[in-house]
Every structure is written in structure tokens, then in C-alpha cells.
PDB file of N, CA and C in Angstrom:
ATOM      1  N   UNK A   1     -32.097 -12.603  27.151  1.00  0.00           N
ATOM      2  CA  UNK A   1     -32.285 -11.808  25.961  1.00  0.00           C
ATOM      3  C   UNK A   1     -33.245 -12.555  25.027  1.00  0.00           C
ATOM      4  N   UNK A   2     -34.316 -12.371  24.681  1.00  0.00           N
ATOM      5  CA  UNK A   2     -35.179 -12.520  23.503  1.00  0.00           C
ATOM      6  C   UNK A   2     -34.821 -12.280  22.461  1.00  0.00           C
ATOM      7  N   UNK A   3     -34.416 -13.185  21.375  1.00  0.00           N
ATOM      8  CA  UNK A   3     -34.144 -13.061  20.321  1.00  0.00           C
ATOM      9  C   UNK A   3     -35.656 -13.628  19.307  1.00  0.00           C
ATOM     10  N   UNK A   4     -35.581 -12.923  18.080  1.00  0.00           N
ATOM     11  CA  UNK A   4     -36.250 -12.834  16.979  1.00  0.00           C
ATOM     12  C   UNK A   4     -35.841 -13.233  16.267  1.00  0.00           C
ATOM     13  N   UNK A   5     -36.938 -13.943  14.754  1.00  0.00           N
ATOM     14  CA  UNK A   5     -36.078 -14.200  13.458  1.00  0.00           C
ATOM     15  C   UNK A   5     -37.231 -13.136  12.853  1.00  0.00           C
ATOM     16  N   UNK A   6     -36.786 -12.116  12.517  1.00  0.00           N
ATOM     17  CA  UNK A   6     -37.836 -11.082  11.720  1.00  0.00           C
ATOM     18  C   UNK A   6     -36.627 -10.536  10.369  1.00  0.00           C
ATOM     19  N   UNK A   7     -37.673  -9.978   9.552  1.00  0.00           N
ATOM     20  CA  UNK A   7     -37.653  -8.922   8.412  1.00  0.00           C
ATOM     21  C   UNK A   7     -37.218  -7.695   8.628  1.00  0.00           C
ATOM     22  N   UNK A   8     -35.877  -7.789   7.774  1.00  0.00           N
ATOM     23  CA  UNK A   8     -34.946  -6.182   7.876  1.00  0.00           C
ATOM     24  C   UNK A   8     -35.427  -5.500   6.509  1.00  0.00           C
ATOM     25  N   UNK A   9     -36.046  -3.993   6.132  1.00  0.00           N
ATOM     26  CA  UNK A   9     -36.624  -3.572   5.301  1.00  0.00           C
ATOM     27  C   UNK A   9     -35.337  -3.129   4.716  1.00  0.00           C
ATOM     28  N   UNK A  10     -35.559  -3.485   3.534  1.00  0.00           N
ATOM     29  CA  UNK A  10     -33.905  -2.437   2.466  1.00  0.00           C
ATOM     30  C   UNK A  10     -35.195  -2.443   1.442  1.00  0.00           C
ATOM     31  N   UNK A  11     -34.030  -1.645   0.522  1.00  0.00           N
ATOM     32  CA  UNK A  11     -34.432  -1.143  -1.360  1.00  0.00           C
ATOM     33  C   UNK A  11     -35.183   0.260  -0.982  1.00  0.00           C
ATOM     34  N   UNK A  12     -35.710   0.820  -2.321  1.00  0.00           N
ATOM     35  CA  UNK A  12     -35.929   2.133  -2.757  1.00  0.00           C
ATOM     36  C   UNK A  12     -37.356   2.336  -1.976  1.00  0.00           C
ATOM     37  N   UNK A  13     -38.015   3.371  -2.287  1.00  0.00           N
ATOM     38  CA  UNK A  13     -39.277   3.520  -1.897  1.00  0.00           C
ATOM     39  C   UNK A  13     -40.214   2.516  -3.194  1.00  0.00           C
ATOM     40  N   UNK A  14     -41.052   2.411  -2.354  1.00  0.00           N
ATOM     41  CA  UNK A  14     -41.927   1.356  -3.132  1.00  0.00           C
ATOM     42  C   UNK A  14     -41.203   0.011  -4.148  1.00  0.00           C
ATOM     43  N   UNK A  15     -39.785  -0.361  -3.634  1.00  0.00           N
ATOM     44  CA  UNK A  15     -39.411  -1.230  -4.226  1.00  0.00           C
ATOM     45  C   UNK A  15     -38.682  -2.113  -3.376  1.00  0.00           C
ATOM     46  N   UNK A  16     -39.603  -2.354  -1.809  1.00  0.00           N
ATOM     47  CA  UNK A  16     -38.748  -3.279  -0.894  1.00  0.00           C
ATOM     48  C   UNK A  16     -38.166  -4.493  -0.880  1.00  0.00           C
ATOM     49  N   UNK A  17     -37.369  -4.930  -0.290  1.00  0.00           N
ATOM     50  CA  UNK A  17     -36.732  -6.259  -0.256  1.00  0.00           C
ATOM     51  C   UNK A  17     -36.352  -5.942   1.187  1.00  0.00           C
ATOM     52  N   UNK A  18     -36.510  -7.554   1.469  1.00  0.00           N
ATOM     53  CA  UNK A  18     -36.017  -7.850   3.008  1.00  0.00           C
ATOM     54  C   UNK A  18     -35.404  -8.979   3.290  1.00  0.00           C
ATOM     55  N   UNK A  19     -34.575  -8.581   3.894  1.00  0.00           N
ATOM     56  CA  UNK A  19     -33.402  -9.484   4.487  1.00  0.00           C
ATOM     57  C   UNK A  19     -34.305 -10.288   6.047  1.00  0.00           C
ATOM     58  N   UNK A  20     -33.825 -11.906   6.057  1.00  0.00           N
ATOM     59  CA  UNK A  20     -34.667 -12.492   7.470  1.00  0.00           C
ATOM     60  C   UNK A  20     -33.169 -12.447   8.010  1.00  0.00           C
ATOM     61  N   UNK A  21     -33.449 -11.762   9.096  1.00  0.00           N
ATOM     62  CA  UNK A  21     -32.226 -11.509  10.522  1.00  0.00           C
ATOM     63  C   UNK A  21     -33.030 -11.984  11.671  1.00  0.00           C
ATOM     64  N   UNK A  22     -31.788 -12.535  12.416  1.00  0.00           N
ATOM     65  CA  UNK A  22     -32.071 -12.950  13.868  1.00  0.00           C
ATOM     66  C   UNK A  22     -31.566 -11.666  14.632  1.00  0.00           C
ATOM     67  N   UNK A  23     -32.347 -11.376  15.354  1.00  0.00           N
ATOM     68  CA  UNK A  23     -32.022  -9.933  16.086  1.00  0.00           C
ATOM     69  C   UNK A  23     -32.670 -10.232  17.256  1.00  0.00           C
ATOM     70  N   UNK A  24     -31.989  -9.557  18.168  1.00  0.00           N
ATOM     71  CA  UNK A  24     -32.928  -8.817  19.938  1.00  0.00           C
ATOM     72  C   UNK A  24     -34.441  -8.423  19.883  1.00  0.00           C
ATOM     73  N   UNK A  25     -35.082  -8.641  20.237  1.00  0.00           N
ATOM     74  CA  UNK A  25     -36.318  -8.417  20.303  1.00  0.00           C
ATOM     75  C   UNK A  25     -36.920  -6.656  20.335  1.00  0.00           C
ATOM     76  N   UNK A  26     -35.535  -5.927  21.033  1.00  0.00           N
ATOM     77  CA  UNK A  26     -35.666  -5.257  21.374  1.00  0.00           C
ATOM     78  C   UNK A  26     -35.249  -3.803  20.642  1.00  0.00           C
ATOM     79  N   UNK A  27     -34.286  -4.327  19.488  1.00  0.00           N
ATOM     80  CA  UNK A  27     -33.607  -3.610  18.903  1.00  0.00           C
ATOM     81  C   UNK A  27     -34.412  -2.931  17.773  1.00  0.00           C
ATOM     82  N   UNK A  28     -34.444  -2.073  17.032  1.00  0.00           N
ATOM     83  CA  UNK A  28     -35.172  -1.549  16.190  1.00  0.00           C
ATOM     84  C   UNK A  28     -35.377  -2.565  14.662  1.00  0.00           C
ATOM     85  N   UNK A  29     -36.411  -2.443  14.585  1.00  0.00           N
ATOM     86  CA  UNK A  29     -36.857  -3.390  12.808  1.00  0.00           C
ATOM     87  C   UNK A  29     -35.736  -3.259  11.988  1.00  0.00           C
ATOM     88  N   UNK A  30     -35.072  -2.021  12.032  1.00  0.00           N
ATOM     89  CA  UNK A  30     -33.880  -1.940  10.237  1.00  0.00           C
ATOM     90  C   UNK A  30     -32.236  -1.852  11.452  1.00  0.00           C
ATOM     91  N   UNK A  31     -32.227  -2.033  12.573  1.00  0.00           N
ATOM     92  CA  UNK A  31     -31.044  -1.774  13.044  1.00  0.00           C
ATOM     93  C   UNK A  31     -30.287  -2.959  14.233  1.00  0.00           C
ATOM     94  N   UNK A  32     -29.651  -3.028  14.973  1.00  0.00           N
ATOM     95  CA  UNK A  32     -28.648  -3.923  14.814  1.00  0.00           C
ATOM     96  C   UNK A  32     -29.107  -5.240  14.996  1.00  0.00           C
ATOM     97  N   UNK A  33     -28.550  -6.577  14.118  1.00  0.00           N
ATOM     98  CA  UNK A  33     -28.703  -7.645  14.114  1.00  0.00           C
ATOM     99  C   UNK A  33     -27.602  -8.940  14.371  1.00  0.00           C
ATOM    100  N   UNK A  34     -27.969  -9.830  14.906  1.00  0.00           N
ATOM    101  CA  UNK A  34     -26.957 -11.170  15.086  1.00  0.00           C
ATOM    102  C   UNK A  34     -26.368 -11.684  14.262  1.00  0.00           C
ATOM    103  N   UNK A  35     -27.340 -12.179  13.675  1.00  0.00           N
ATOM    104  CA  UNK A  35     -26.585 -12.886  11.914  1.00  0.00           C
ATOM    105  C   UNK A  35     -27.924 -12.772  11.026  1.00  0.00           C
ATOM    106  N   UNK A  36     -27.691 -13.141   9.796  1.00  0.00           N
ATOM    107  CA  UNK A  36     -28.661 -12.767   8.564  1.00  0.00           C
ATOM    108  C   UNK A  36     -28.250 -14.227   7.790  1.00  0.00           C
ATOM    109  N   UNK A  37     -29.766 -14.569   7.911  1.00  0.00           N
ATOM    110  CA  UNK A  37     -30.138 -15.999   7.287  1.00  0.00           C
ATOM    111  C   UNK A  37     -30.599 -16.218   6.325  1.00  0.00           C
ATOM    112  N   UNK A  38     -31.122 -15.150   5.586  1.00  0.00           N
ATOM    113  CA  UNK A  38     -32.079 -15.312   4.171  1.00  0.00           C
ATOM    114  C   UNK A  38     -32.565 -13.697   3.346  1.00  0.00           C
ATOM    115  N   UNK A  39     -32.979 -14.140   2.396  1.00  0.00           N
ATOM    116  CA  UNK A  39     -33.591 -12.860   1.574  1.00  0.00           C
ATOM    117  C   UNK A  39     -34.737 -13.294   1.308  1.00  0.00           C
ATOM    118  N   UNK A  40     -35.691 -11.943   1.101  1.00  0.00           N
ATOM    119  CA  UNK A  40     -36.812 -12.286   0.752  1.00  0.00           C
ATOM    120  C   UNK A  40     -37.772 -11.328  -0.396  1.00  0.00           C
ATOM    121  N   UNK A  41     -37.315 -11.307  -1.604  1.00  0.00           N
ATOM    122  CA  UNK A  41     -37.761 -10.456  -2.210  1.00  0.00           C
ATOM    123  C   UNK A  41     -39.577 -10.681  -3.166  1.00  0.00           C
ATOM    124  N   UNK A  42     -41.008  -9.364  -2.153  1.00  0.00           N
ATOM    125  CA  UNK A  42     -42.054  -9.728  -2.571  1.00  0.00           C
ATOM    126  C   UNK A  42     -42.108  -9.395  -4.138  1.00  0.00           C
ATOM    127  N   UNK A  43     -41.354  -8.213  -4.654  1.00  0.00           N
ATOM    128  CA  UNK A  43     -41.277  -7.495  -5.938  1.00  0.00           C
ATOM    129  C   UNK A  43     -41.414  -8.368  -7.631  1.00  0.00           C
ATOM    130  N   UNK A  44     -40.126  -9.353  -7.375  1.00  0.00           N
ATOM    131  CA  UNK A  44     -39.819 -10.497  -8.399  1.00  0.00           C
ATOM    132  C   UNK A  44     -40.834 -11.190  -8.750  1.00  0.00           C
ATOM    133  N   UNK A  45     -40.910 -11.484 -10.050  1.00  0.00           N
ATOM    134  CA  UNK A  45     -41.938 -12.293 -10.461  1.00  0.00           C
ATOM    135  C   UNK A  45     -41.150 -13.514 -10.828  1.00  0.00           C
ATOM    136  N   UNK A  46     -41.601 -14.440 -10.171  1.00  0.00           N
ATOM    137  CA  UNK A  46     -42.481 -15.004  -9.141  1.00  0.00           C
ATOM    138  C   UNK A  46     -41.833 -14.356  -7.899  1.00  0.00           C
ATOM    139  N   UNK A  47     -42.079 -14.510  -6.762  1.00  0.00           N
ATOM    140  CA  UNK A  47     -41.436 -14.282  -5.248  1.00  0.00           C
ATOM    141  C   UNK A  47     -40.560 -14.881  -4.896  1.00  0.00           C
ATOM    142  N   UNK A  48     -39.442 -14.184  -4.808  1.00  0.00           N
ATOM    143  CA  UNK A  48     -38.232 -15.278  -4.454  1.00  0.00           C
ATOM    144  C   UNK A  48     -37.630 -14.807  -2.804  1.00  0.00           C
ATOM    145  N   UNK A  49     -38.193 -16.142  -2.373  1.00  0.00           N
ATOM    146  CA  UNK A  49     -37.267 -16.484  -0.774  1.00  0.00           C
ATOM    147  C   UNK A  49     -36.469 -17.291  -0.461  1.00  0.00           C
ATOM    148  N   UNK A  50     -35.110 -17.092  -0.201  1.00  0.00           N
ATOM    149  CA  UNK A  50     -34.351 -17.909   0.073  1.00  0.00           C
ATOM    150  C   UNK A  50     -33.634 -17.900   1.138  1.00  0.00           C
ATOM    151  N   UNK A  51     -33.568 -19.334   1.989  1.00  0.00           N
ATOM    152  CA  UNK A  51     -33.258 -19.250   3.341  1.00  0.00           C
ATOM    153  C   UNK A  51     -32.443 -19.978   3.509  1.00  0.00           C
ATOM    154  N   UNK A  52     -31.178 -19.990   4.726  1.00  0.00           N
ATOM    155  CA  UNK A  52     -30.267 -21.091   4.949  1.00  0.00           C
ATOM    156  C   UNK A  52     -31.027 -21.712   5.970  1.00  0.00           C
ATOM    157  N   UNK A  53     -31.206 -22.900   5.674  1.00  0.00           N
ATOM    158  CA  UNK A  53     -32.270 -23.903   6.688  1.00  0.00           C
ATOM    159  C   UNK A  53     -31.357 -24.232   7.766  1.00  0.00           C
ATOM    160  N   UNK A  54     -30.344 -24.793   7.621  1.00  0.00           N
ATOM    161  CA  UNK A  54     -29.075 -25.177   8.759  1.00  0.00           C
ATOM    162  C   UNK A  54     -29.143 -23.935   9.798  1.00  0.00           C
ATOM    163  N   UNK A  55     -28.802 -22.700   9.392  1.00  0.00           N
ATOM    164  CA  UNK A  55     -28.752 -21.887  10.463  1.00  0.00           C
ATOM    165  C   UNK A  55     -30.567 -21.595  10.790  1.00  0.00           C
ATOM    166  N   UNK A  56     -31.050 -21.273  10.107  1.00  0.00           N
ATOM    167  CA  UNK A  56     -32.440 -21.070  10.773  1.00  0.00           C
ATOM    168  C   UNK A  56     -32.574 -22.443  11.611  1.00  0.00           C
ATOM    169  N   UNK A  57     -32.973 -23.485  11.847  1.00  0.00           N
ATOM    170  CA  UNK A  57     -33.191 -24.403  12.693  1.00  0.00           C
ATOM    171  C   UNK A  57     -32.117 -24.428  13.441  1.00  0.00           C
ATOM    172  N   UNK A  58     -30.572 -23.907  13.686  1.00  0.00           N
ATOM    173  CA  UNK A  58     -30.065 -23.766  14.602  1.00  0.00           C
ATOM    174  C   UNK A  58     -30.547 -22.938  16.082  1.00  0.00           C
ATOM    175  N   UNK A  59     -30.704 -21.612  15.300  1.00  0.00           N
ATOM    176  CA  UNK A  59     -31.206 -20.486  15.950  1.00  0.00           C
ATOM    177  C   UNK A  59     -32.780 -20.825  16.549  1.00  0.00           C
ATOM    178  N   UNK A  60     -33.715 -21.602  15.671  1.00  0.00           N
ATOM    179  CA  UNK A  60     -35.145 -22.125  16.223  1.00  0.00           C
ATOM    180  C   UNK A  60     -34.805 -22.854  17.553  1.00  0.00           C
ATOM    181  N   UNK A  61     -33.956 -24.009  17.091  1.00  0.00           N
ATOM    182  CA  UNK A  61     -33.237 -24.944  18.581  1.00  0.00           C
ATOM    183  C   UNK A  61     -32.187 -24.155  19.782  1.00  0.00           C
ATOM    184  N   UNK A  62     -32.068 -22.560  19.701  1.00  0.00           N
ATOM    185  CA  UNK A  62     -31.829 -22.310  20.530  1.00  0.00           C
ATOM    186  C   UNK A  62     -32.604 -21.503  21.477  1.00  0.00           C
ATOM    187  N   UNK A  63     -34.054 -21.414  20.436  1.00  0.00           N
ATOM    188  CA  UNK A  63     -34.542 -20.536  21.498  1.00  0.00           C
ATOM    189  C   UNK A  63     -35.210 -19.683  20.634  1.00  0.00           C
ATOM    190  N   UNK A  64     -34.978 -18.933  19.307  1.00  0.00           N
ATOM    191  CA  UNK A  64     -35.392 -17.468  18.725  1.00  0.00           C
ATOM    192  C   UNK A  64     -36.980 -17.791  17.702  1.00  0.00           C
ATOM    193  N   UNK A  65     -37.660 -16.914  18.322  1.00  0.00           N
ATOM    194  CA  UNK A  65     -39.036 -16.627  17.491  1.00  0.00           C
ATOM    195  C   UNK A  65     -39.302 -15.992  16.600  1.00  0.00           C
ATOM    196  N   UNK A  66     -39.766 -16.836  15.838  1.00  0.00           N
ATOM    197  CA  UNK A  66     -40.173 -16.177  14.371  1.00  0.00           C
ATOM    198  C   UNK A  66     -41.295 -14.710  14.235  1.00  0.00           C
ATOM    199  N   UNK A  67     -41.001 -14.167  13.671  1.00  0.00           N
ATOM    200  CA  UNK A  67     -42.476 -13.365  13.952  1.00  0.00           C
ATOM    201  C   UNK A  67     -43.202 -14.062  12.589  1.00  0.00           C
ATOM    202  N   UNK A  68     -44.716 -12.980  13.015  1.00  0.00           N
ATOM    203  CA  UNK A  68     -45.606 -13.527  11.996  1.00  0.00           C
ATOM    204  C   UNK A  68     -45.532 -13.972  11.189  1.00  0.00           C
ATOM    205  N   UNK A  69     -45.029 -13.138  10.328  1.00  0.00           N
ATOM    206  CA  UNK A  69     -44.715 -12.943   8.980  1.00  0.00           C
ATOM    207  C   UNK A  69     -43.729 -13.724   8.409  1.00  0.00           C
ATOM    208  N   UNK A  70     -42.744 -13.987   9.068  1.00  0.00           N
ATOM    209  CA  UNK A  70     -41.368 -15.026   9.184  1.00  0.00           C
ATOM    210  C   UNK A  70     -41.663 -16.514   8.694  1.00  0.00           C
ATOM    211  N   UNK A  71     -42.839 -16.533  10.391  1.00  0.00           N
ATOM    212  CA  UNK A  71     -43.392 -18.153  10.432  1.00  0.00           C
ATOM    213  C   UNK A  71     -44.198 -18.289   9.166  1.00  0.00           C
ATOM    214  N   UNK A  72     -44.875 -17.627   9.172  1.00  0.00           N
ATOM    215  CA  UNK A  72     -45.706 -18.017   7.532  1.00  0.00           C
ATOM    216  C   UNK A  72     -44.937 -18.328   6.480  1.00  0.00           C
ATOM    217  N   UNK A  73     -43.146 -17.439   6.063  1.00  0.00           N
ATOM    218  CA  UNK A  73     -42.644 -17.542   4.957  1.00  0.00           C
ATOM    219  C   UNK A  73     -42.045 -19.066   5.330  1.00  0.00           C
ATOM    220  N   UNK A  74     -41.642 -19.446   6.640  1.00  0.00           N
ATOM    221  CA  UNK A  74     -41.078 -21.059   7.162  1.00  0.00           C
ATOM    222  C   UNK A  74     -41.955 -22.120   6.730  1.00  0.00           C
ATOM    223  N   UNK A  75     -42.985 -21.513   6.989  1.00  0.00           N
ATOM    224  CA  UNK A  75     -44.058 -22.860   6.531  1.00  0.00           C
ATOM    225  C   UNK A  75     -44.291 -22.836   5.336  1.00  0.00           C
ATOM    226  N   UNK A  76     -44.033 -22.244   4.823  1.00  0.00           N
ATOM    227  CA  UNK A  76     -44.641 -22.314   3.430  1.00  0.00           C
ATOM    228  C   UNK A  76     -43.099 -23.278   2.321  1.00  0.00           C
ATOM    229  N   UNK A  77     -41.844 -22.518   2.801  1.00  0.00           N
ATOM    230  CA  UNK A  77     -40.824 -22.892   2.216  1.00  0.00           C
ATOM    231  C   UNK A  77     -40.309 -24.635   3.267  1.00  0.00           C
ATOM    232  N   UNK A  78     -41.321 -25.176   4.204  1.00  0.00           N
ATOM    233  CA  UNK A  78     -41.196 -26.304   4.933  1.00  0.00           C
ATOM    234  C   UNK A  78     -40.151 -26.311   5.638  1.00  0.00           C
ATOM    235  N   UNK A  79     -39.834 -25.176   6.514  1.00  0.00           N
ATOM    236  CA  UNK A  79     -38.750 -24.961   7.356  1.00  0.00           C
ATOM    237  C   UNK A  79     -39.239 -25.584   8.848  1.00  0.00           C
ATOM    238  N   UNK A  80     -40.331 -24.875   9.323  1.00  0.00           N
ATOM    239  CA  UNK A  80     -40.997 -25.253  10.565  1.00  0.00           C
ATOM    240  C   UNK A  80     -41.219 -26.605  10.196  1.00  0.00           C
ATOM    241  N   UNK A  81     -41.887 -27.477   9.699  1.00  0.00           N
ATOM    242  CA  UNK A  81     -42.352 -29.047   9.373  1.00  0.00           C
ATOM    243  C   UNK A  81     -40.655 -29.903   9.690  1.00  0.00           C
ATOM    244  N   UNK A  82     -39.497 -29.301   9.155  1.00  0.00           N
ATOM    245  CA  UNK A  82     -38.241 -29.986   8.967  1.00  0.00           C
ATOM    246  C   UNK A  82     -38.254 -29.761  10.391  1.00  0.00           C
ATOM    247  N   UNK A  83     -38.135 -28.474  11.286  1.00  0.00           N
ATOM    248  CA  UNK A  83     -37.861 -28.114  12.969  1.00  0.00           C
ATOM    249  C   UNK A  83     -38.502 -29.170  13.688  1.00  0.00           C
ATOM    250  N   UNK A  84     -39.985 -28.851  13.241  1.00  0.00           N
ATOM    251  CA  UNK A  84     -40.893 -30.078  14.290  1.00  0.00           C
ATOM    252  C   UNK A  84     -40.342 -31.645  14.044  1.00  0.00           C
ATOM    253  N   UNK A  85     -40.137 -31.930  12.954  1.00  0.00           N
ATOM    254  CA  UNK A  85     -39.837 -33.589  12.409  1.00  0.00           C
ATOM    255  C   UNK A  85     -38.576 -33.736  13.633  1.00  0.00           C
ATOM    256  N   UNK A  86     -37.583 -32.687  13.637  1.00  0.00           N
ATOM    257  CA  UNK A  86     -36.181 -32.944  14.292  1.00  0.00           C
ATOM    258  C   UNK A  86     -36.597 -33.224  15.910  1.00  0.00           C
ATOM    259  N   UNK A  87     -37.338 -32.066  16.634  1.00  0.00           N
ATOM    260  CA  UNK A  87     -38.120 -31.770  17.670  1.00  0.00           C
ATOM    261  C   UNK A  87     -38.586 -32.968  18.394  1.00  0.00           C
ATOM    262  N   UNK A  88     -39.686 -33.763  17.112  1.00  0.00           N
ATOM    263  CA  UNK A  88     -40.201 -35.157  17.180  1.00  0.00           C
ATOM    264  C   UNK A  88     -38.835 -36.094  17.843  1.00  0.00           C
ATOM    265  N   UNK A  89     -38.066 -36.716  16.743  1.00  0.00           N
ATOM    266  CA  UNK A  89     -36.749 -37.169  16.668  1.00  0.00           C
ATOM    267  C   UNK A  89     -35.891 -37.036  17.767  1.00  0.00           C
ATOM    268  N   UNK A  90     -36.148 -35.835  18.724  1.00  0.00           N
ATOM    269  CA  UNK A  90     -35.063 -35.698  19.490  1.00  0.00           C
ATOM    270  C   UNK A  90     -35.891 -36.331  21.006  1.00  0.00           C
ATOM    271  N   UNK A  91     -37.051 -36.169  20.808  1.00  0.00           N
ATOM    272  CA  UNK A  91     -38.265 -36.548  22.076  1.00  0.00           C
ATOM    273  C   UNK A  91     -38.166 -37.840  21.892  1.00  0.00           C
ATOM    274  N   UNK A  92     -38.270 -38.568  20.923  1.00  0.00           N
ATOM    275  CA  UNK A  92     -38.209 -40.078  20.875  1.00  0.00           C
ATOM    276  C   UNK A  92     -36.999 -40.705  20.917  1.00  0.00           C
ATOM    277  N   UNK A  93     -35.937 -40.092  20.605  1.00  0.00           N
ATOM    278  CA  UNK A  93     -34.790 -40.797  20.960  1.00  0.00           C
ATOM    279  C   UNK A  93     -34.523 -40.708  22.367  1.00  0.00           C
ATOM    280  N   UNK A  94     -34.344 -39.349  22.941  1.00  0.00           N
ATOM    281  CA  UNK A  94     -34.160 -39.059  24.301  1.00  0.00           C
ATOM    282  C   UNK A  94     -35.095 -39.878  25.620  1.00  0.00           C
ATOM    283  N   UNK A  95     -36.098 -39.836  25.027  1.00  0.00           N
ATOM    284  CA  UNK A  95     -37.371 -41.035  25.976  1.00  0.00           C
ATOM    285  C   UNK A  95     -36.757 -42.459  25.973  1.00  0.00           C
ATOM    286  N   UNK A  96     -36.342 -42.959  24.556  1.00  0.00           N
ATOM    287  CA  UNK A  96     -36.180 -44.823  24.516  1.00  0.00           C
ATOM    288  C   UNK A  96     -34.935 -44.791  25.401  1.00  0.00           C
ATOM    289  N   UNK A  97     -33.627 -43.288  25.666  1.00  0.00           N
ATOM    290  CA  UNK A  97     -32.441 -43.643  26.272  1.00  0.00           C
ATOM    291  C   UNK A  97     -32.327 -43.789  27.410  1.00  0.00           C
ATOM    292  N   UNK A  98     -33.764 -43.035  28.094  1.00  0.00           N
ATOM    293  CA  UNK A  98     -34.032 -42.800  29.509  1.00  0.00           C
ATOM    294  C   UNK A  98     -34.130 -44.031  30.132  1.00  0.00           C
ATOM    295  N   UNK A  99     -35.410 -44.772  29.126  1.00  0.00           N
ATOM    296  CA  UNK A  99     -35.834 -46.408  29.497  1.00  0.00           C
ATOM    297  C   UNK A  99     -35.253 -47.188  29.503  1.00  0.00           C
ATOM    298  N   UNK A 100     -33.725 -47.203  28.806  1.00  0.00           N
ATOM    299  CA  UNK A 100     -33.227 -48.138  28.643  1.00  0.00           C
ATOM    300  C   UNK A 100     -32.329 -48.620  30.334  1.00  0.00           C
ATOM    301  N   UNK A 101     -32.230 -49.744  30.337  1.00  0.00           N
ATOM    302  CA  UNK A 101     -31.434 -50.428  31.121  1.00  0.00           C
ATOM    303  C   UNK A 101     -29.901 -49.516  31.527  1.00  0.00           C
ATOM    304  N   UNK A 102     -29.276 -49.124  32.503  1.00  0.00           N
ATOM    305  CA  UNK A 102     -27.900 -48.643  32.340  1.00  0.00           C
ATOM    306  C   UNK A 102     -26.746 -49.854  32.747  1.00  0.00           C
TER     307      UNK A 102
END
């Protein structure tokens, strides 16, 4: 199963807000989802996004892709940079344990 971390559309006409859900790849943009990790409202002045980093880098380390739009709001709020640093961390520890003597 392909899982996603994409944008669930809510609010009025011309007054969207979106929820970041991990969902099936397959399932429709506004309909059923896994769990719900963040909000993201463009409307607010200033733009307010807020994400649970713990579960998003859970869900990254198991496998689920950001879409476009997602990855851009990760990088920007230094979600992806924290993933890769761990990513790094887990390649270099796992390599020195291999080498080591048993």
C-alpha cells in the first residue's frame, strides 16, 4: 500500500484550510485517511502551519511520501533537514556497528 502525507481541503468556499493527513495514495484528496498530523491555514495573516514533527518523521521512516506541496511546507518549517540529519545518524551508527569487532 502506498501511503501519502498530502492536504485534506476543509472551510467555506474561497476560505480554505487544510488539514496534512497521511492517507493511501489511492483514496480520494478530501476522503478516507490514517491519521492527521498538522494544519495548515494559507488565509491567516501571517500563514500559520503547524505540524507534529514526532509523528510526521515517524510516518517519513516508515515509508510515506510527501506530495509536492507537503514537501515544500516540511522544508520550509525544517521537518525534512531534522528526517535527513536522523537518516544521516542512523547510516553512521549502523556502518561503525557492522565494523566493529563481535
Amino acid at each position: 500500500m502506498a501511503v501519502r502525507i498530502r492536504l485534506k481541503r476543509m472551510g467555506a468556499k474561497r476560505q480554505p484550510f487544510y488539514r496534512l493527513v497521511v492517507a493511501d495514495a489511492r483514496s480520494p484528496r478530501d476522503g478516507r485517511f490514517i491519521a492527521e498530523v498538522g494544519y495548515y491555514d494559507p488565509t491567516a495573516n501571517p500563514t500559520v502551519f503547524k505540524v507534529e514533527e514526532d509523528k510526521v518523521l515517524e510516518w517519513l521512516g516508515k515509508g510515506a511520501q510527501p506530495s509536492e506541496t507537503v514537501k515544500a511546507l516540511l522544508t520550509k518549517a525544517g521537518v525534512i533537514r531534522k528526517y535527513q540529519e536522523l537518516r544521516q545518524g542512523q547510516r553512521r551508527s549502523g556502518g561503525d556497528q557492522s565494523c566493529a569487532p563481535s
